[in-house]
N, C-alpha and C. Protein backbone atom coordinates (compact mmCIF):
# COMPACT_ATOMS: atom_id res chain seq x y z
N UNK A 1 -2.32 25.85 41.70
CA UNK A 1 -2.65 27.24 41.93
C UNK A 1 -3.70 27.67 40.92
N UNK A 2 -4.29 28.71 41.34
CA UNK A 2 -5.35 29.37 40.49
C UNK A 2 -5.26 29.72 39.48
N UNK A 3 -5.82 29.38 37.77
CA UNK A 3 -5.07 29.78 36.56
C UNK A 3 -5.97 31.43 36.58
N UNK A 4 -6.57 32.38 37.70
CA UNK A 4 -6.83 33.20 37.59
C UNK A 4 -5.82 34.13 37.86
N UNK A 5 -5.35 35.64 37.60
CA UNK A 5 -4.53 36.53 37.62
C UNK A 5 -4.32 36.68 39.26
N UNK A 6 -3.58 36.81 39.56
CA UNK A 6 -2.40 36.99 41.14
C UNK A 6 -3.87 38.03 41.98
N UNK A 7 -4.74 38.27 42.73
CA UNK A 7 -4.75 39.21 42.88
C UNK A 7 -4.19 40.20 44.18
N UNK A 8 -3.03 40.34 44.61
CA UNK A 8 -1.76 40.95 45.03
C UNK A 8 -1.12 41.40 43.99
N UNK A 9 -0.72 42.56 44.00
CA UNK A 9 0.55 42.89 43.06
C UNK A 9 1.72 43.82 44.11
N UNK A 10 3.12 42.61 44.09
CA UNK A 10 4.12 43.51 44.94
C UNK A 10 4.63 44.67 44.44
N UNK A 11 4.96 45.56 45.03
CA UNK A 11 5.19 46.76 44.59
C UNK A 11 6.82 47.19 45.03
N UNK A 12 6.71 46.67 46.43
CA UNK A 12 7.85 46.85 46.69
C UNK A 12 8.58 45.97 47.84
N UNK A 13 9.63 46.07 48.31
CA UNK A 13 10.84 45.19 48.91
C UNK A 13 10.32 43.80 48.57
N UNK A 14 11.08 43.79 46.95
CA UNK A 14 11.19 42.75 45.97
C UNK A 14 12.71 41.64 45.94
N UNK A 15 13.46 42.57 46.95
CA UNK A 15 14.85 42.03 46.71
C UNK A 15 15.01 41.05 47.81
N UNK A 16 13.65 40.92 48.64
CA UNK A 16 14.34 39.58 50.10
C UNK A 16 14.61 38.50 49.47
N UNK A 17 14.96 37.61 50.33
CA UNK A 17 15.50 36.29 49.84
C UNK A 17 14.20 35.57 49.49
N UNK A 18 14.28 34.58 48.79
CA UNK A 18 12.92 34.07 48.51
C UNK A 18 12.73 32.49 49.47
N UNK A 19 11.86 32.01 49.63
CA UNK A 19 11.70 30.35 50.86
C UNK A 19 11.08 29.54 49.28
N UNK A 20 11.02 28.55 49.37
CA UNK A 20 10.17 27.70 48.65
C UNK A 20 9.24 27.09 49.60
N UNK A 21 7.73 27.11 49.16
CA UNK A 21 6.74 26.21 49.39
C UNK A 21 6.07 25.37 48.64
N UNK A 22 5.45 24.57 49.43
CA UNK A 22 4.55 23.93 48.70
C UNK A 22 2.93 23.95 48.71
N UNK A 23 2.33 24.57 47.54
CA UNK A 23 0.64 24.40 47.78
C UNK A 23 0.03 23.78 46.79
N UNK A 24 -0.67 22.98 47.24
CA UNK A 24 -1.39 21.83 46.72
C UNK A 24 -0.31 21.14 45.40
N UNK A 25 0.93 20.97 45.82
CA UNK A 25 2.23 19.96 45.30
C UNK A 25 2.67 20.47 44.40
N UNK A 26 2.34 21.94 44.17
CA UNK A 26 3.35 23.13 43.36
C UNK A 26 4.12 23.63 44.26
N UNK A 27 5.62 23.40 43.87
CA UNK A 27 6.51 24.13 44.74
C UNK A 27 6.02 25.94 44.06
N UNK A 28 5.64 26.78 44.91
CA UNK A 28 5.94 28.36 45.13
C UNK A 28 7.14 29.07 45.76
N UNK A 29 7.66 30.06 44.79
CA UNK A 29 8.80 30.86 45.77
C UNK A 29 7.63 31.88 46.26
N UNK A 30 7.97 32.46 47.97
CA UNK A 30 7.87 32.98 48.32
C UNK A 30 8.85 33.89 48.91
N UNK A 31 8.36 35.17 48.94
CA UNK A 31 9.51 35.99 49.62
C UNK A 31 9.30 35.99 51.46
N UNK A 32 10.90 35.67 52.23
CA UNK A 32 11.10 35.63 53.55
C UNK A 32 10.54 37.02 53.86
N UNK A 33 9.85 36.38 54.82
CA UNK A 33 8.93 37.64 55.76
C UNK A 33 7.61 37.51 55.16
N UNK A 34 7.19 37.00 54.08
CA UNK A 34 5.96 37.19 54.15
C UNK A 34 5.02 36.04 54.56
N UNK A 35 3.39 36.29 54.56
CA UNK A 35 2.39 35.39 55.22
C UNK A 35 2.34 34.57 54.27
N UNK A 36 1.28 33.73 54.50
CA UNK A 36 1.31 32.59 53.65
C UNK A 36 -0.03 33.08 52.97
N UNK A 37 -0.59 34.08 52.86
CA UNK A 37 -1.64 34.53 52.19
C UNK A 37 -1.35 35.43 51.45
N UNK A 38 0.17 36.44 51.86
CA UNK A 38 0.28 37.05 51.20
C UNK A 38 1.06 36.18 49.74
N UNK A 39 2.01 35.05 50.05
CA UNK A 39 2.58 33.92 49.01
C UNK A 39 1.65 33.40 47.84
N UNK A 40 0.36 33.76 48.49
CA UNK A 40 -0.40 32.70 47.77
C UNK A 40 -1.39 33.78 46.94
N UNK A 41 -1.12 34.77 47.22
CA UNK A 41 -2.31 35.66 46.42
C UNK A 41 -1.21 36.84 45.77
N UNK A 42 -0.24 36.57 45.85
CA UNK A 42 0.75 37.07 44.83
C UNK A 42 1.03 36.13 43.40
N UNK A 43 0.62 35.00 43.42
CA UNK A 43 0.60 34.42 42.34
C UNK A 43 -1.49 33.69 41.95
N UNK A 44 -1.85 33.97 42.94
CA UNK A 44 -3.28 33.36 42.74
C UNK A 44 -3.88 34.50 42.97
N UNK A 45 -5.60 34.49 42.26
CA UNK A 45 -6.79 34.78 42.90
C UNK A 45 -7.49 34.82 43.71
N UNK A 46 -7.22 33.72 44.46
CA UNK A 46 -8.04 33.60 45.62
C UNK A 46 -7.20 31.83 46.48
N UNK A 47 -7.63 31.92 47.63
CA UNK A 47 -6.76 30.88 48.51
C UNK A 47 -7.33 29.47 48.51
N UNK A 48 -8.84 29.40 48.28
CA UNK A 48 -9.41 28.20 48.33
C UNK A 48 -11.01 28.17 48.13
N UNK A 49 -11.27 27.44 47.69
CA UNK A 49 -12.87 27.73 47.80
C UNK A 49 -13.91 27.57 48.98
N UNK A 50 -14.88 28.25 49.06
CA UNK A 50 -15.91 27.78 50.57
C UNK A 50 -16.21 26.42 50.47
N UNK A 51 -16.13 26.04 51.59
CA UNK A 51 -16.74 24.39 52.07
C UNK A 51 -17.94 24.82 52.30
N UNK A 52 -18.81 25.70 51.85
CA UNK A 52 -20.32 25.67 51.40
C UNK A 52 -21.05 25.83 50.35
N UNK A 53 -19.99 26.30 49.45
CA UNK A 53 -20.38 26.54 48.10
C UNK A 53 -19.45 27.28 47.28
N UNK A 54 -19.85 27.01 45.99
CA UNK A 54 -18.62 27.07 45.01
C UNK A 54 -17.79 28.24 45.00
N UNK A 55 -17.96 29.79 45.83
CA UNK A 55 -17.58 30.30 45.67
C UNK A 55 -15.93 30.51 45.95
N UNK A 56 -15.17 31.42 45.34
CA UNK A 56 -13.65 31.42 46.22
C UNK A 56 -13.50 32.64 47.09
N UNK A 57 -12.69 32.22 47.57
CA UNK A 57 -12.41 33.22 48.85
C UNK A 57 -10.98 33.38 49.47
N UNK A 58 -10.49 34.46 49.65
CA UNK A 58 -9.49 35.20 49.54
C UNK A 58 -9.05 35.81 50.71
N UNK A 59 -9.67 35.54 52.08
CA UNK A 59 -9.27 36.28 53.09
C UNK A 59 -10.13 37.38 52.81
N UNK A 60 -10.61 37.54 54.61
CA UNK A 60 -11.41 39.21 54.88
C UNK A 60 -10.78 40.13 55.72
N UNK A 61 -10.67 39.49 56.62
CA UNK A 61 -10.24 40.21 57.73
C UNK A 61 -8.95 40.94 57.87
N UNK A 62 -7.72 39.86 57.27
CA UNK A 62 -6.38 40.14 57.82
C UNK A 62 -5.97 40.13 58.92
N UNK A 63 -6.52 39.87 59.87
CA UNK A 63 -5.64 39.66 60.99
C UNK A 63 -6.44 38.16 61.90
N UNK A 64 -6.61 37.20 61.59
CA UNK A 64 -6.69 36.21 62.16
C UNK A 64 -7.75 35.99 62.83
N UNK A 65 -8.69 37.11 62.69
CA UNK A 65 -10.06 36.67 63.77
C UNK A 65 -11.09 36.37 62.45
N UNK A 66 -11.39 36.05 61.22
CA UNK A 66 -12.57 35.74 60.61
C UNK A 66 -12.58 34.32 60.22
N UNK A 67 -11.38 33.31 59.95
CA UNK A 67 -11.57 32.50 59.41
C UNK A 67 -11.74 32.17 58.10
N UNK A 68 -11.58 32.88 57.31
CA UNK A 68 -11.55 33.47 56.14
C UNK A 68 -10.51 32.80 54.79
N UNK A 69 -9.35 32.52 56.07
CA UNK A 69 -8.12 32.52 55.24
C UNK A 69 -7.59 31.17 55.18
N UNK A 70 -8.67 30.10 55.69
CA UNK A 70 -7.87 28.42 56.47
C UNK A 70 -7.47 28.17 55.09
N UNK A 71 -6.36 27.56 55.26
CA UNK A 71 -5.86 26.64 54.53
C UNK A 71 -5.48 25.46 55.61
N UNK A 72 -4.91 24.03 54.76
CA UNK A 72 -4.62 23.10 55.60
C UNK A 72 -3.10 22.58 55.30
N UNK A 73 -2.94 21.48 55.96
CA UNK A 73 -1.99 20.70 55.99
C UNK A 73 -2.56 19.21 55.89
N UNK A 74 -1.53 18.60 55.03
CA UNK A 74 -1.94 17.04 54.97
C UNK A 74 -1.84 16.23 55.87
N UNK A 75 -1.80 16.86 57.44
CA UNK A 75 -2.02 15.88 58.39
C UNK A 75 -3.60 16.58 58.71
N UNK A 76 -4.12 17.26 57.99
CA UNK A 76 -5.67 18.01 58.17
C UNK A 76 -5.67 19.34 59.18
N UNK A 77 -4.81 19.46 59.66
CA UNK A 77 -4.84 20.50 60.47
C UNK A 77 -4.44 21.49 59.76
N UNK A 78 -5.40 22.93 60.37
CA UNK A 78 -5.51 24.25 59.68
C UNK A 78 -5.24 25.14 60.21
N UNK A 79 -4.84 26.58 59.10
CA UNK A 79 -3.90 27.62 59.44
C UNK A 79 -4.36 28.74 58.99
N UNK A 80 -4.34 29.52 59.31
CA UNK A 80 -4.99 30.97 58.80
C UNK A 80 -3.42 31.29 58.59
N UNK A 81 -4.20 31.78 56.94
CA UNK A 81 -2.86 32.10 55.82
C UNK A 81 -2.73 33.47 56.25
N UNK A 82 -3.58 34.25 56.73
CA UNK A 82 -3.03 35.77 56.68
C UNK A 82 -1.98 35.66 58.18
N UNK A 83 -2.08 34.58 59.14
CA UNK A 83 -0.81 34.91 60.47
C UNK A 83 0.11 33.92 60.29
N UNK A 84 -0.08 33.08 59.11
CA UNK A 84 1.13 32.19 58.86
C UNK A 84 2.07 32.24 57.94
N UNK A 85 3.49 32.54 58.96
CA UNK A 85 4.71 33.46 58.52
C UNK A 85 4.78 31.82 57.39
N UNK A 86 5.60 32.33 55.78
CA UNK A 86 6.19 31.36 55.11
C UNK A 86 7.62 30.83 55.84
N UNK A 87 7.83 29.37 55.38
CA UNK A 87 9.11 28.93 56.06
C UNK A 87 9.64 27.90 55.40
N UNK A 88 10.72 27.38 55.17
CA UNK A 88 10.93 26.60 54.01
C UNK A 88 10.67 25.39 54.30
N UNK A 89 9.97 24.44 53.29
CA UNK A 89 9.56 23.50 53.54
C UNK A 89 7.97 23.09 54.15
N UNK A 90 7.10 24.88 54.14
CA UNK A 90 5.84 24.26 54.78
C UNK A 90 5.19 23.98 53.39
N UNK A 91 4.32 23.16 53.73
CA UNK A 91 3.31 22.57 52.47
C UNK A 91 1.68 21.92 52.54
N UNK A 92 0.77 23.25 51.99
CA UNK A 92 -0.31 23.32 52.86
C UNK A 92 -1.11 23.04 51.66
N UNK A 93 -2.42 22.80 51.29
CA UNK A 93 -3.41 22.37 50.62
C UNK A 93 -4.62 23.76 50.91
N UNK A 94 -4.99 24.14 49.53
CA UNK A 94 -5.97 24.86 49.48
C UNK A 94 -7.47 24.32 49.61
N UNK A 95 -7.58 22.81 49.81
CA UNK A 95 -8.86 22.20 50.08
C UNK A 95 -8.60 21.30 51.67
N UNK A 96 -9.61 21.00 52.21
CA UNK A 96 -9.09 20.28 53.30
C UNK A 96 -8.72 18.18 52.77
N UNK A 97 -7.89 18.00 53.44
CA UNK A 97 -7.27 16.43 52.55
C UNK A 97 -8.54 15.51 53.34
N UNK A 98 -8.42 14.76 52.19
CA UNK A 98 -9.65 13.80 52.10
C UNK A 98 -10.05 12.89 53.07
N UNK A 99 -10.35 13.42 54.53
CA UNK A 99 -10.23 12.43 55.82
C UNK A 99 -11.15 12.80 56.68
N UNK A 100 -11.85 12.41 57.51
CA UNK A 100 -12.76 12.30 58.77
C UNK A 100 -12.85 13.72 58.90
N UNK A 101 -13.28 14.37 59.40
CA UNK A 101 -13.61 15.54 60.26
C UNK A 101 -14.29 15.25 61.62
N UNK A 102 -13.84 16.22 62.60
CA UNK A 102 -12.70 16.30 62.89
C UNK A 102 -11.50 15.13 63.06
N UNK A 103 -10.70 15.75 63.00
CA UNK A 103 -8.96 14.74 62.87
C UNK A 103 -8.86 14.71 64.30
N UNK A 104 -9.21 15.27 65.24
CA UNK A 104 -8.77 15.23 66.78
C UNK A 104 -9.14 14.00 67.35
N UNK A 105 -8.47 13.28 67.90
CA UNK A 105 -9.49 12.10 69.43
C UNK A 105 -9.81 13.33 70.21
């Protein structure tokens, strides 16, 4: 995770149950019900860096139409963190894993 400051700060309904994940092979608690962008920018800065340049990036949109928010999975397939509910046991990578593009036949 990002050694930069969370930028999310929860404010409130702090008391749900929490899921454990995994990003990039740090287990994270997350709280049930939330996205996986919101998990990840409650303890990070930003979700991953551009695959065009060094910058990071944090999600724009919020709701699933910019692309903004991919994160992956180590079978390479990707998820937009702002519509992907947390669940125990998912475990996604903030860079894409080191393989072919595209992964599809």
């Amino acid at each position: 995770m990002s050694p930069l400051q969370p930028r999310f700060v929860r404010l409130a309904e702090t008391d749900r149950p929490t899921v454990p994940i995994v990003v990039d092979g740090a287990t994270v608690e997350a709280l049930e019900g939330d996205s996986l962008l919101v998990a990840v920018l409650t303890r990070a800065g930003h979700l991953r860096h551009s695959e065009f340049g060094p910058e990071a990036r944090a999600g724009f949109c919020l709701m699933a139409a910019c692309q903004d928010c991919w994160m992956w999975t180590h079978d390479g397939d990707r998820l937009r963190a702002c519509d992907t509910p947390v669940r125990a046991g998912l475990s996604v990578l903030t860079q894409p894993p080191d393989m072919p593009w595209p992964n599809r036949a």
